[in-house]
N, C-alpha and C. Protein backbone atom coordinates (compact mmCIF):
# COMPACT_ATOMS: atom_id res chain seq x y z
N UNK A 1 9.71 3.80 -34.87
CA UNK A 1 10.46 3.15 -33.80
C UNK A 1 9.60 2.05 -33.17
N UNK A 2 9.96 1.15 -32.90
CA UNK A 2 9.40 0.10 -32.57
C UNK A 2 9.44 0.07 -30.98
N UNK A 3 7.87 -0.33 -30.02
CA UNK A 3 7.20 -0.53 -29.12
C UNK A 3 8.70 -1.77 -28.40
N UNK A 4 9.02 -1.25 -26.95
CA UNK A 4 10.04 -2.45 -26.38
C UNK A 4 9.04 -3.15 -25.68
N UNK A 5 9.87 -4.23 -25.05
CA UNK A 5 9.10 -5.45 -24.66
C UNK A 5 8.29 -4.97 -23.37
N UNK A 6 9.10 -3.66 -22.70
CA UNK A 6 8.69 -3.24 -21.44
C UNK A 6 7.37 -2.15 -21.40
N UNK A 7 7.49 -1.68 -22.43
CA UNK A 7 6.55 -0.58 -22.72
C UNK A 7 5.16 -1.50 -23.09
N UNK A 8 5.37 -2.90 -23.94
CA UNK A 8 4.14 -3.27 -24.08
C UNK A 8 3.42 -4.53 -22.86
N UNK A 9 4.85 -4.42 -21.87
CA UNK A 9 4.61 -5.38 -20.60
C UNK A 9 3.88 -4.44 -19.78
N UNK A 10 3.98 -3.19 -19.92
CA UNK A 10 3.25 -2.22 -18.82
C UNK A 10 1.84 -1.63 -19.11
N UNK A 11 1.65 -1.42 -20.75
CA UNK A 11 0.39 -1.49 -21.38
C UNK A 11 -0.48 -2.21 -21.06
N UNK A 12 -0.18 -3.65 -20.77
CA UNK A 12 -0.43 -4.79 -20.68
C UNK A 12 -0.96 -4.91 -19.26
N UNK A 13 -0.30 -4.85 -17.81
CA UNK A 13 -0.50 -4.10 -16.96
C UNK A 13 -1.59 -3.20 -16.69
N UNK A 14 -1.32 -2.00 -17.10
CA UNK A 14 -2.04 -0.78 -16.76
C UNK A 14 -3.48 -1.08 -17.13
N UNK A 15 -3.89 -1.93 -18.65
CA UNK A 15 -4.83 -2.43 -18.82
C UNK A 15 -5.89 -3.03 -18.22
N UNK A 16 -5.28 -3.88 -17.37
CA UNK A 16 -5.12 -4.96 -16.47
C UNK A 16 -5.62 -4.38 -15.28
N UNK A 17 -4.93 -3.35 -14.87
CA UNK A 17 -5.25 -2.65 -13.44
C UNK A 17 -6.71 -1.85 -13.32
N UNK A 18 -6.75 -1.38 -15.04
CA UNK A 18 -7.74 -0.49 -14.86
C UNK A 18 -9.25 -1.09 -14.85
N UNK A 19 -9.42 -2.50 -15.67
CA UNK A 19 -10.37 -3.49 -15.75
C UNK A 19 -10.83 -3.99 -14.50
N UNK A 20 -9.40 -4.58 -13.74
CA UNK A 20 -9.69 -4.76 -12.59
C UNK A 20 -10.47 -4.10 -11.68
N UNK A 21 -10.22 -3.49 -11.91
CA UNK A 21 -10.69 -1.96 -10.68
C UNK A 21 -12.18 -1.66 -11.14
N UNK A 22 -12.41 -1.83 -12.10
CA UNK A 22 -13.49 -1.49 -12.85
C UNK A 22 -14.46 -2.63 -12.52
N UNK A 23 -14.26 -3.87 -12.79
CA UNK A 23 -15.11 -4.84 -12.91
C UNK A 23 -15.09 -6.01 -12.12
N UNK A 24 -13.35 -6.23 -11.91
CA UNK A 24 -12.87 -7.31 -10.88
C UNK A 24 -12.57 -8.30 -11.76
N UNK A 25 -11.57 -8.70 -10.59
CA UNK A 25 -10.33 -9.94 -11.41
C UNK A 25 -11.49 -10.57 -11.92
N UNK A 26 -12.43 -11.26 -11.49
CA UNK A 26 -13.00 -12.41 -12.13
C UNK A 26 -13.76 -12.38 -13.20
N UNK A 27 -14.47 -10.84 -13.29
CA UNK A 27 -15.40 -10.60 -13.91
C UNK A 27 -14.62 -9.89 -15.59
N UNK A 28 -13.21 -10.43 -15.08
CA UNK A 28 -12.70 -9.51 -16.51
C UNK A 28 -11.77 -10.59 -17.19
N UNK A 29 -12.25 -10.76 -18.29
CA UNK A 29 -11.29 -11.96 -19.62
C UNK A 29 -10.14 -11.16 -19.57
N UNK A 30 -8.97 -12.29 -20.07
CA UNK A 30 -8.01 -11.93 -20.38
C UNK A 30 -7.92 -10.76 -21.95
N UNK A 31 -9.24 -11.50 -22.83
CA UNK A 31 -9.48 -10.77 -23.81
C UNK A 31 -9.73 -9.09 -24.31
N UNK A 32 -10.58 -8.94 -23.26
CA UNK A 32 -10.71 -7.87 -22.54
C UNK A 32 -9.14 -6.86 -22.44
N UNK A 33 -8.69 -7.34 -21.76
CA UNK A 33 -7.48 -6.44 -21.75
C UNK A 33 -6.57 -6.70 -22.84
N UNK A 34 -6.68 -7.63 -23.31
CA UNK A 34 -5.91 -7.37 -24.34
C UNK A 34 -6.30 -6.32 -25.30
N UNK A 35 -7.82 -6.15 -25.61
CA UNK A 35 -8.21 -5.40 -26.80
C UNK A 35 -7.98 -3.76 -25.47
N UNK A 36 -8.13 -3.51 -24.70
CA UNK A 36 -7.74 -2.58 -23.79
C UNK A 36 -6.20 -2.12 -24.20
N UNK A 37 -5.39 -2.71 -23.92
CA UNK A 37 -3.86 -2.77 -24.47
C UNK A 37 -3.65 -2.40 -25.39
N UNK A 38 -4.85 -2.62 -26.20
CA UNK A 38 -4.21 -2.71 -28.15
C UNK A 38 -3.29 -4.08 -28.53
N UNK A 39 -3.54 -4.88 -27.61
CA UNK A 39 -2.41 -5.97 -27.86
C UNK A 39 -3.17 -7.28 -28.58
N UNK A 40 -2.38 -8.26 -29.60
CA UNK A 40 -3.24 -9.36 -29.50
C UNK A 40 -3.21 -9.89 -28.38
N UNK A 41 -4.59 -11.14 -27.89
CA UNK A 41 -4.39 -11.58 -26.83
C UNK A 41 -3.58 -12.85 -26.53
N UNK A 42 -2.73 -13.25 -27.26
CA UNK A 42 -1.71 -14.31 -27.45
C UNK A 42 -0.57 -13.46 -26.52
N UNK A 43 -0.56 -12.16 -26.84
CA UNK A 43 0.46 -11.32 -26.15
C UNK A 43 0.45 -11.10 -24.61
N UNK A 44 -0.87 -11.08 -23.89
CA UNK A 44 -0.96 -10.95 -23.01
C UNK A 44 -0.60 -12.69 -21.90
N UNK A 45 -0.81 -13.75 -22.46
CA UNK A 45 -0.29 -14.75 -22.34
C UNK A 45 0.88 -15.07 -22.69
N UNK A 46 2.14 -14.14 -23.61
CA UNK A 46 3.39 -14.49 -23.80
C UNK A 46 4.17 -13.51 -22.28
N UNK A 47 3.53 -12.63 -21.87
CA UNK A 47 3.83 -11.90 -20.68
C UNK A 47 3.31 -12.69 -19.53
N UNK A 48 2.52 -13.32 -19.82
CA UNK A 48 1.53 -13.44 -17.83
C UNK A 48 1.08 -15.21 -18.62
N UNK A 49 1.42 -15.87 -17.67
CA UNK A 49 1.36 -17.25 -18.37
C UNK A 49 -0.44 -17.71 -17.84
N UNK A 50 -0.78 -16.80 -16.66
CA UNK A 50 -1.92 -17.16 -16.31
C UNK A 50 -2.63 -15.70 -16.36
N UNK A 51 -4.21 -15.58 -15.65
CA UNK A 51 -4.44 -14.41 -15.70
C UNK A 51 -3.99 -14.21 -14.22
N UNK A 52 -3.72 -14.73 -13.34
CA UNK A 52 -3.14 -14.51 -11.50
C UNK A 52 -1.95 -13.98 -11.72
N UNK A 53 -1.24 -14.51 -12.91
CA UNK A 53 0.44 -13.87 -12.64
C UNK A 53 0.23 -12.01 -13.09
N UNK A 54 -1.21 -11.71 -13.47
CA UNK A 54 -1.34 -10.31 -13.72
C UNK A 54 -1.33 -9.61 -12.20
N UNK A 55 -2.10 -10.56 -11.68
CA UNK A 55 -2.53 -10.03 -9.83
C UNK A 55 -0.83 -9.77 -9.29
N UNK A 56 -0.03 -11.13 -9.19
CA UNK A 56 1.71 -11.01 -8.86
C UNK A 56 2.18 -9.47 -9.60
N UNK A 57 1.80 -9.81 -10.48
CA UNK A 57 2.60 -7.80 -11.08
C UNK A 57 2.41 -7.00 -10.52
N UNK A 58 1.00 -6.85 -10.58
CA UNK A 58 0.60 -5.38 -10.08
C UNK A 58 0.79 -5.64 -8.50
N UNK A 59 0.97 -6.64 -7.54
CA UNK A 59 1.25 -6.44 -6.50
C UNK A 59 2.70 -6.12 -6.23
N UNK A 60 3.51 -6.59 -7.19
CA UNK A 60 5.09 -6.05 -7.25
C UNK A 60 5.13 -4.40 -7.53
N UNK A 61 3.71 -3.88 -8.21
CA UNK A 61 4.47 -2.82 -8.65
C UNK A 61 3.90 -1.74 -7.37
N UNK A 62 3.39 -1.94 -6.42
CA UNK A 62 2.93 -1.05 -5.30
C UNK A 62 4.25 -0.59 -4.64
N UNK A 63 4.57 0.90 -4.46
CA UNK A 63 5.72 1.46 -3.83
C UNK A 63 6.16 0.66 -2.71
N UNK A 64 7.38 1.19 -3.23
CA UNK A 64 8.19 0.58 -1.11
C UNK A 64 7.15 1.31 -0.12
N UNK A 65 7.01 0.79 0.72
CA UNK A 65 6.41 1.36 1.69
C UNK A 65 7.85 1.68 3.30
N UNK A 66 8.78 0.98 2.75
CA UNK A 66 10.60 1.30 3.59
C UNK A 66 10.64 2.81 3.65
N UNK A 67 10.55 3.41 4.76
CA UNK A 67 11.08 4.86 5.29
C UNK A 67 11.89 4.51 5.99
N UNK A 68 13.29 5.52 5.72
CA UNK A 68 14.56 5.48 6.56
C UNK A 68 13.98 6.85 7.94
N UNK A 69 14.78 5.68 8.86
CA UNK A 69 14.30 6.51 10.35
C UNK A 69 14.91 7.90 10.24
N UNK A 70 15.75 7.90 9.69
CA UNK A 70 16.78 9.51 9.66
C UNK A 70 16.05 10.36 9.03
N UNK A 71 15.18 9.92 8.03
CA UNK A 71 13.91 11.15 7.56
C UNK A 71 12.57 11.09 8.51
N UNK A 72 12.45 10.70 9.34
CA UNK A 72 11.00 10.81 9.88
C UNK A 72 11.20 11.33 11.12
N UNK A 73 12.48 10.50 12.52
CA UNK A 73 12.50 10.82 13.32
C UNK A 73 12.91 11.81 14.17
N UNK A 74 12.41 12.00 14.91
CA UNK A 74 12.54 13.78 15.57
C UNK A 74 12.74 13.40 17.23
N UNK A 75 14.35 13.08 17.73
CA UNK A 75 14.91 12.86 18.97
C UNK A 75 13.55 13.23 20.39
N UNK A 76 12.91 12.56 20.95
CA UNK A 76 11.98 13.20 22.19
C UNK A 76 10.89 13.02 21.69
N UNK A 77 10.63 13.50 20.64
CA UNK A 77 9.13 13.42 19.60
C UNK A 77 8.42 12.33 19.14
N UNK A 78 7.56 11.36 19.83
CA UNK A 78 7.10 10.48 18.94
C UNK A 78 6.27 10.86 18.14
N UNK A 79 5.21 11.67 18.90
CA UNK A 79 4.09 11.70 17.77
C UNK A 79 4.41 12.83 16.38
N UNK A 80 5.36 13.70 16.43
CA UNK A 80 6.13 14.33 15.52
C UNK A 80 6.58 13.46 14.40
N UNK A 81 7.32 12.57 14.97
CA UNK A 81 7.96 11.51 13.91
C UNK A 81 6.86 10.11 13.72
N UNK A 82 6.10 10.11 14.05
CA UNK A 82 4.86 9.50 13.78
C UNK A 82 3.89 9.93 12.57
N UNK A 83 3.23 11.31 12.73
CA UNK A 83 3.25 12.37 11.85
C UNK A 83 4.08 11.96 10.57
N UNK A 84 5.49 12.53 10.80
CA UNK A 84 6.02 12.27 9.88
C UNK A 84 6.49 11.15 8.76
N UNK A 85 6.18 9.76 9.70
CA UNK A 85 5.90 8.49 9.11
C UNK A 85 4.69 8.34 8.51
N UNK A 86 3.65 8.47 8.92
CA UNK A 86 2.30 8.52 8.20
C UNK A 86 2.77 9.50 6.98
N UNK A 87 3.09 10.69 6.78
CA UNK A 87 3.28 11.43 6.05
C UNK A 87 4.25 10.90 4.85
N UNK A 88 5.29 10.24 5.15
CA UNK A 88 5.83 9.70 4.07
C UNK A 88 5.36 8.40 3.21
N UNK A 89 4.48 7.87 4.19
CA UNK A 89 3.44 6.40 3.20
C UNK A 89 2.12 7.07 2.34
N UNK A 90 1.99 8.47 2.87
CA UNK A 90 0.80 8.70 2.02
C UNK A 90 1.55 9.45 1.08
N UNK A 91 2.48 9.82 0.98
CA UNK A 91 2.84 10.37 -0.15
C UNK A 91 3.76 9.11 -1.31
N UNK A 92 4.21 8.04 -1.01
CA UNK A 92 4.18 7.11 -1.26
C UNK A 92 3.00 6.00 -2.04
N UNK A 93 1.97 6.80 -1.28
CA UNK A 93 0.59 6.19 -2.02
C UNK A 93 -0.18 6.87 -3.10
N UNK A 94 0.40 8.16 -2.96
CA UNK A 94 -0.03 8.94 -3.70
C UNK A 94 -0.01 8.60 -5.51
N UNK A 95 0.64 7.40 -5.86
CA UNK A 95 0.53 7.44 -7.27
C UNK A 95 -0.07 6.37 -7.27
N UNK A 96 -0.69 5.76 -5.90
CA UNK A 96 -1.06 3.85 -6.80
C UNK A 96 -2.21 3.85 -6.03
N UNK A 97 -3.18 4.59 -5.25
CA UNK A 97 -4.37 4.78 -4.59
C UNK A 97 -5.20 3.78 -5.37
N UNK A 98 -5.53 3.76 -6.72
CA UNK A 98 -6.49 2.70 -7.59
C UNK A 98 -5.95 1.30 -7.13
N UNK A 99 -4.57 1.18 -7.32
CA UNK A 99 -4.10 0.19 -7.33
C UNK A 99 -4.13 -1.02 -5.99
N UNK A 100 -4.06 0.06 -4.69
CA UNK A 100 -3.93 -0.13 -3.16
C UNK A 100 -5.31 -0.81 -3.26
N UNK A 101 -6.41 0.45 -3.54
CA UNK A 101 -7.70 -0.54 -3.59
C UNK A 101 -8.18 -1.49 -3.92
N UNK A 102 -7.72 -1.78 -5.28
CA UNK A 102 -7.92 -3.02 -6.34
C UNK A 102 -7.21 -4.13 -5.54
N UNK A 103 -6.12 -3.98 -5.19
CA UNK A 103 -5.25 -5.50 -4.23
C UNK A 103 -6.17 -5.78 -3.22
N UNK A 104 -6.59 -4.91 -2.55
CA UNK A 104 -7.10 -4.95 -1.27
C UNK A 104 -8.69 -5.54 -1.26
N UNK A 105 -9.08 -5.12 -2.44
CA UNK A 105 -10.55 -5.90 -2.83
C UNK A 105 -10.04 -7.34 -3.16
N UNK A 106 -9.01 -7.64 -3.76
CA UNK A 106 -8.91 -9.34 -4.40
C UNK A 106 -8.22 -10.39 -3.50
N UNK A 107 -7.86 -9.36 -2.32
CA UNK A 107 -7.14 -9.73 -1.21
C UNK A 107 -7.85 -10.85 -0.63
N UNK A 108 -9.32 -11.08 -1.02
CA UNK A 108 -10.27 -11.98 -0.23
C UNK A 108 -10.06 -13.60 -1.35
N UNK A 109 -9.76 -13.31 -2.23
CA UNK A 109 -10.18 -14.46 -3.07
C UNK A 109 -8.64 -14.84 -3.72
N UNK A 110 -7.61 -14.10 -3.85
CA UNK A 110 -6.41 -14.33 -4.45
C UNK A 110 -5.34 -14.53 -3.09
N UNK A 111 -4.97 -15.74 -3.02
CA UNK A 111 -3.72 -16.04 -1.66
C UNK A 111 -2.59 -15.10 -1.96
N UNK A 112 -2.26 -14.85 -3.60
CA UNK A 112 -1.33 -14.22 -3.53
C UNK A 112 -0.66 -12.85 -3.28
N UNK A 113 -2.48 -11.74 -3.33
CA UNK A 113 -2.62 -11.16 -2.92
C UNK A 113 -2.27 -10.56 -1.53
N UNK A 114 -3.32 -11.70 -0.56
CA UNK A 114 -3.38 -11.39 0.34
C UNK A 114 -2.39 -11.76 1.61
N UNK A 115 -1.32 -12.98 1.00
CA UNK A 115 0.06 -13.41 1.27
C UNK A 115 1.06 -11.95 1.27
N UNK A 116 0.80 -11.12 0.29
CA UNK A 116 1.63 -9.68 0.04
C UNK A 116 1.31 -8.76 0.91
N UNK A 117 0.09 -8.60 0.84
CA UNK A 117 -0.55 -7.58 1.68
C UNK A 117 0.08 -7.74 3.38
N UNK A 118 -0.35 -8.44 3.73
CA UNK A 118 0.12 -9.24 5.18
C UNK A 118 1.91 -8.79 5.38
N UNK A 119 2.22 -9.28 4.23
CA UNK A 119 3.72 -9.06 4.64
C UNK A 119 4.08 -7.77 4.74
N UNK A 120 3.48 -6.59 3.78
CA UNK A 120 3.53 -5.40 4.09
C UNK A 120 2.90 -4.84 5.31
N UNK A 121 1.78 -5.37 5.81
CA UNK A 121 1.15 -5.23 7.15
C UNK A 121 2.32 -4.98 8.43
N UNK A 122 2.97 -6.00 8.24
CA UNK A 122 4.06 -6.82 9.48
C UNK A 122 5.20 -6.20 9.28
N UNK A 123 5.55 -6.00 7.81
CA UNK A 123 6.74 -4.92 7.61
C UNK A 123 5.98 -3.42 8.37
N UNK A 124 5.00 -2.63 8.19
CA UNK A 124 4.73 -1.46 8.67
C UNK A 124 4.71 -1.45 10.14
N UNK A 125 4.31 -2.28 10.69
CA UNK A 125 4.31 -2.65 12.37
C UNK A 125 5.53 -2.49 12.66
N UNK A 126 6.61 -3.15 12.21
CA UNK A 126 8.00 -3.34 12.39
C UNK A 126 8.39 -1.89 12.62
N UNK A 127 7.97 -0.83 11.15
CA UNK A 127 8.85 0.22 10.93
C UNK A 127 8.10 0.97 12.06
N UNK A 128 6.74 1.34 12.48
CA UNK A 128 6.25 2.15 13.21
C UNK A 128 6.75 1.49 14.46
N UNK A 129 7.21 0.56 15.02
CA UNK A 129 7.81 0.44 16.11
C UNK A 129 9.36 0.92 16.38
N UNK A 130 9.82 1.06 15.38
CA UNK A 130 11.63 1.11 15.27
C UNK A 130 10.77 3.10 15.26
N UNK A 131 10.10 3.34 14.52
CA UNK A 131 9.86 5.29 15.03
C UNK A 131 9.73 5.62 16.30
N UNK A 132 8.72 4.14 17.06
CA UNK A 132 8.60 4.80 18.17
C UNK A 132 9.89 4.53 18.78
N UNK A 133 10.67 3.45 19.02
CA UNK A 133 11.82 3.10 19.93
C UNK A 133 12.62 4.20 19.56
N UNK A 134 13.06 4.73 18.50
CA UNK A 134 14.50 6.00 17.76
C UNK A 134 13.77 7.29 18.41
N UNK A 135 12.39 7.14 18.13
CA UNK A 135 11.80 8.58 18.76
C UNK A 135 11.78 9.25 20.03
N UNK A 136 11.22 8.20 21.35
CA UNK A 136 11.46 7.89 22.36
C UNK A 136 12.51 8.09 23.43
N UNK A 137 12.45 9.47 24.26
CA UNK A 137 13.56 8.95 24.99
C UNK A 137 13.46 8.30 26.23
N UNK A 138 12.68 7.77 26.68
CA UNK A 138 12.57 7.03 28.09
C UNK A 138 12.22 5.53 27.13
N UNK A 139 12.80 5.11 28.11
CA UNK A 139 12.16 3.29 27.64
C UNK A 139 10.72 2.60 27.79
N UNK A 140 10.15 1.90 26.79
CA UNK A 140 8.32 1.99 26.45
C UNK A 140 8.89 0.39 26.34
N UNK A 141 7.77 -0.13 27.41
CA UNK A 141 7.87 -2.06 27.74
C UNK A 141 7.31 -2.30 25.88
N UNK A 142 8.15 -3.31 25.54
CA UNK A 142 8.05 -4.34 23.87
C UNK A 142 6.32 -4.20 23.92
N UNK A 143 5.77 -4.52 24.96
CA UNK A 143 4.21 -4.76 24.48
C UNK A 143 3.44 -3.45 24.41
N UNK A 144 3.89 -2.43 25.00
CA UNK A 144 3.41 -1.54 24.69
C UNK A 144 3.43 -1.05 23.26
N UNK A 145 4.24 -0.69 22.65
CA UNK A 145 5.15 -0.83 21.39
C UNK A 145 4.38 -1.65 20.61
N UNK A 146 4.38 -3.20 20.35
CA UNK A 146 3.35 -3.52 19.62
C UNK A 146 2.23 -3.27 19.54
N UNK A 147 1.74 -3.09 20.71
CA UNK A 147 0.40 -2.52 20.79
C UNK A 147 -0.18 -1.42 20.01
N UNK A 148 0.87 -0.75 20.28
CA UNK A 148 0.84 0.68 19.46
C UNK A 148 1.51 0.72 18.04
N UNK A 149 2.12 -0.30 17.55
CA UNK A 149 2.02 -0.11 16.45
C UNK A 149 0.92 -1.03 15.28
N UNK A 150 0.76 -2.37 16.42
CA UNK A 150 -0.65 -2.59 15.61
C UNK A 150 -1.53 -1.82 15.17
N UNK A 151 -1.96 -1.05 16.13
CA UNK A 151 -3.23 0.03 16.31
C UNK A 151 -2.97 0.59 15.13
N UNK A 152 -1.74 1.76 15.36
CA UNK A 152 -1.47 2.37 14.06
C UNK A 152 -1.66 2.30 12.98
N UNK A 153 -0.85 0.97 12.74
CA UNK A 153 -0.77 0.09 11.01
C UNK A 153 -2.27 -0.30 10.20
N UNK A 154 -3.13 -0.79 11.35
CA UNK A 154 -4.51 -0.87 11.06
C UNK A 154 -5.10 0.17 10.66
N UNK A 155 -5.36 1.39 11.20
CA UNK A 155 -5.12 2.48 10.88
C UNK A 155 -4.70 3.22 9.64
N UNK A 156 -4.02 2.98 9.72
CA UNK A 156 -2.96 3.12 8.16
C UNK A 156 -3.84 2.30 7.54
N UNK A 157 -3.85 1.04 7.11
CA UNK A 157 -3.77 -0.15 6.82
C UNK A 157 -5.35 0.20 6.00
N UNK A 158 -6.22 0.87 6.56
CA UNK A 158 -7.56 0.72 6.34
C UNK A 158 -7.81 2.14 5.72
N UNK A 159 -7.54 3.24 6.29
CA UNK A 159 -6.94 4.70 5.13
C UNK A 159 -6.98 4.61 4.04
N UNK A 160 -5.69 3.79 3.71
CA UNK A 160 -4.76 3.01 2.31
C UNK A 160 -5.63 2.64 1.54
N UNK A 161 -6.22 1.59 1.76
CA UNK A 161 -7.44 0.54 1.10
C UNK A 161 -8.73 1.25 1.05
N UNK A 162 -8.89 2.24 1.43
CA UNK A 162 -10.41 2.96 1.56
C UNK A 162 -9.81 4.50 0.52
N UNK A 163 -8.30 4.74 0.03
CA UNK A 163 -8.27 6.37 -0.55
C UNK A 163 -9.02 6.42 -1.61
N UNK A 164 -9.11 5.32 -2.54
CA UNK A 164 -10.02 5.12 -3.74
C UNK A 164 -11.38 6.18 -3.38
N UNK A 165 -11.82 5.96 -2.40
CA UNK A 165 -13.36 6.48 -2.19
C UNK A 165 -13.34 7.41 -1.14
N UNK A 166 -12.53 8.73 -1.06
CA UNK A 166 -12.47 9.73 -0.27
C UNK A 166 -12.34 10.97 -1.17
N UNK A 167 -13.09 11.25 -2.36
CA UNK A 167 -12.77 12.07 -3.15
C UNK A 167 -12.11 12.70 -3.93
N UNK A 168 -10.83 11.79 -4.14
CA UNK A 168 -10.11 12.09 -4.40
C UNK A 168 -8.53 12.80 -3.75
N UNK A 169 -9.06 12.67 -2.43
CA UNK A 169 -7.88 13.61 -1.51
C UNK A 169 -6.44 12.46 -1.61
N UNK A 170 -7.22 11.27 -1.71
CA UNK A 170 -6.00 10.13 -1.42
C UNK A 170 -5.28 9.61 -0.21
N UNK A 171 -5.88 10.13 0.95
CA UNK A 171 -5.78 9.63 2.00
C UNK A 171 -6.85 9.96 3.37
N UNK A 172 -7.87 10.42 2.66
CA UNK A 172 -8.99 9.94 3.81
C UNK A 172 -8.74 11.15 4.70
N UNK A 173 -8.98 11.69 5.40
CA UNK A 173 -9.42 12.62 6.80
C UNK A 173 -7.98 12.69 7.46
N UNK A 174 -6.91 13.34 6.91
CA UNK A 174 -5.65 14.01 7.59
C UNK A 174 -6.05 14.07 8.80
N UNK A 175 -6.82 15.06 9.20
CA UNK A 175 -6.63 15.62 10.50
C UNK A 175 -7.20 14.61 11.51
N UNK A 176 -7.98 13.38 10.92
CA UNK A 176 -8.51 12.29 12.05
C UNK A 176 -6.80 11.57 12.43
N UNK A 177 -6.47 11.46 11.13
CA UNK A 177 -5.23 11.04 11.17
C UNK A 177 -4.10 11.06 12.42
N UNK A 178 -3.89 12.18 12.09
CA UNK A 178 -3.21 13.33 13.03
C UNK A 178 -3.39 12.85 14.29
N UNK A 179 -4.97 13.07 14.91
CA UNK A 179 -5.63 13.16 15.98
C UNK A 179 -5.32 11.72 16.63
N UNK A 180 -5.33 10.42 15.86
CA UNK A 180 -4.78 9.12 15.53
C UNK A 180 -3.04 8.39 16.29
N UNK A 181 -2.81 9.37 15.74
CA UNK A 181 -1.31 9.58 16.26
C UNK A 181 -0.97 10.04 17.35
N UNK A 182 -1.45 11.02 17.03
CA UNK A 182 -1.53 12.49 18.88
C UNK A 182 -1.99 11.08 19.82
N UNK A 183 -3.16 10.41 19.99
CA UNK A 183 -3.69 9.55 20.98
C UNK A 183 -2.38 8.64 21.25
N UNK A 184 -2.26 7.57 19.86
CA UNK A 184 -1.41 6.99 20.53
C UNK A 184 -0.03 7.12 20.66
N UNK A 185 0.45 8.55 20.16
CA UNK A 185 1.90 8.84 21.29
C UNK A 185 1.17 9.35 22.45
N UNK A 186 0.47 9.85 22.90
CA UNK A 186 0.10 10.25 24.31
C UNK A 186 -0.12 8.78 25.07
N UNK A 187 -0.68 7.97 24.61
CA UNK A 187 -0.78 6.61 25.40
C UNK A 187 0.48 6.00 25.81
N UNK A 188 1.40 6.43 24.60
CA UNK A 188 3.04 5.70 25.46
C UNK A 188 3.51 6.41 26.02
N UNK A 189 3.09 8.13 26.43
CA UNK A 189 3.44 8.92 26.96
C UNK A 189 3.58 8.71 28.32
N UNK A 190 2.38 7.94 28.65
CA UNK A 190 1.69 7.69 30.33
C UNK A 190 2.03 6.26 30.60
């Protein structure tokens, strides 16, 4: 049975990701992954016209990081449904931890990278603010709210990019986590 175009576009990929991670975008030929792949390297240029459009892939292929409020939030509860938002991005991260890291290292030298990253940044701020507002039942002033979900997302944000090197757990110190959250729903508490 013959190899489809997708199976040897993801070979191609995975190759790609694992070099990266290993050695870094710059420090790794296209050649390289090709003989990684098993592919000729004409192939890896009939998929990725440059070696950057490899960086665009693998940044497409990082999970949604979109949680619907109806699974996280808990009516009165912020830091419950806070909890439970953190809880659904790390399990979300749970299959691309190499991958989170690898973007997040090339994030310094690739715009396109770090153009993605950002937007997911600003998307997570967004969603941890819409947990706290649904969570919330007294009204919390807009700046408070950003405030607190900057904090958070950074937070997050730096977890994410650091699970590579926490032993393997894949998300770094839960219970600082936790403790993370607890603070700042108690801060919009007061």
């Amino acid at each position: 049975m013959a190899e489809t175009e997708d199976s040897t576009r993801e070979r191609i990929l995975a190759a790609a990701q694992d070099l990266f991670a290993r050695h870094g975008f710059d420090a790794t030929p296209t050649s390289k992954i090709a003989t990684e792949a098993q592919v000729p390297k004409g192939l890896v240029h009939y998929y990725f016209n440059r070696k950057p459009d490899l960086l665009t892939a693998l940044v497409d292929k990082l999970p949604s990081e979109h949680v619907e409020l109806g699974e996280v939030v808990v009516d009165g509860d912020v830091c419950t449904s806070l909890c439970r938002f953190v809880d659904r991005l790390d399990r979300n991260l749970d299959g691309s931890s190499l991958l989170s890291h690898l973007l997040w290292r090339e994030a310094d030298t690739h715009e396109v990278v770090r153009d993605a990253l950002q937007a997911r940044y600003r998307k997570m701020v967004a969603q941890i603010g819409e947990v706290i507002t649904a969570a919330s039942r007294h009204r919390i002033a807009a700046e408070r709210i950003s405030a607190a979900a900057a904090l958070l997302a950074h937070a997050l944000s730096f977890r994410h990019s650091m699970a590579r090197h926490d032993g393997g757990a894949g998300h770094g110190d839960g219970a600082s986590m936790d403790a993370e959250v607890r603070f700042v729903a108690e801060a919009l508490a007061s």
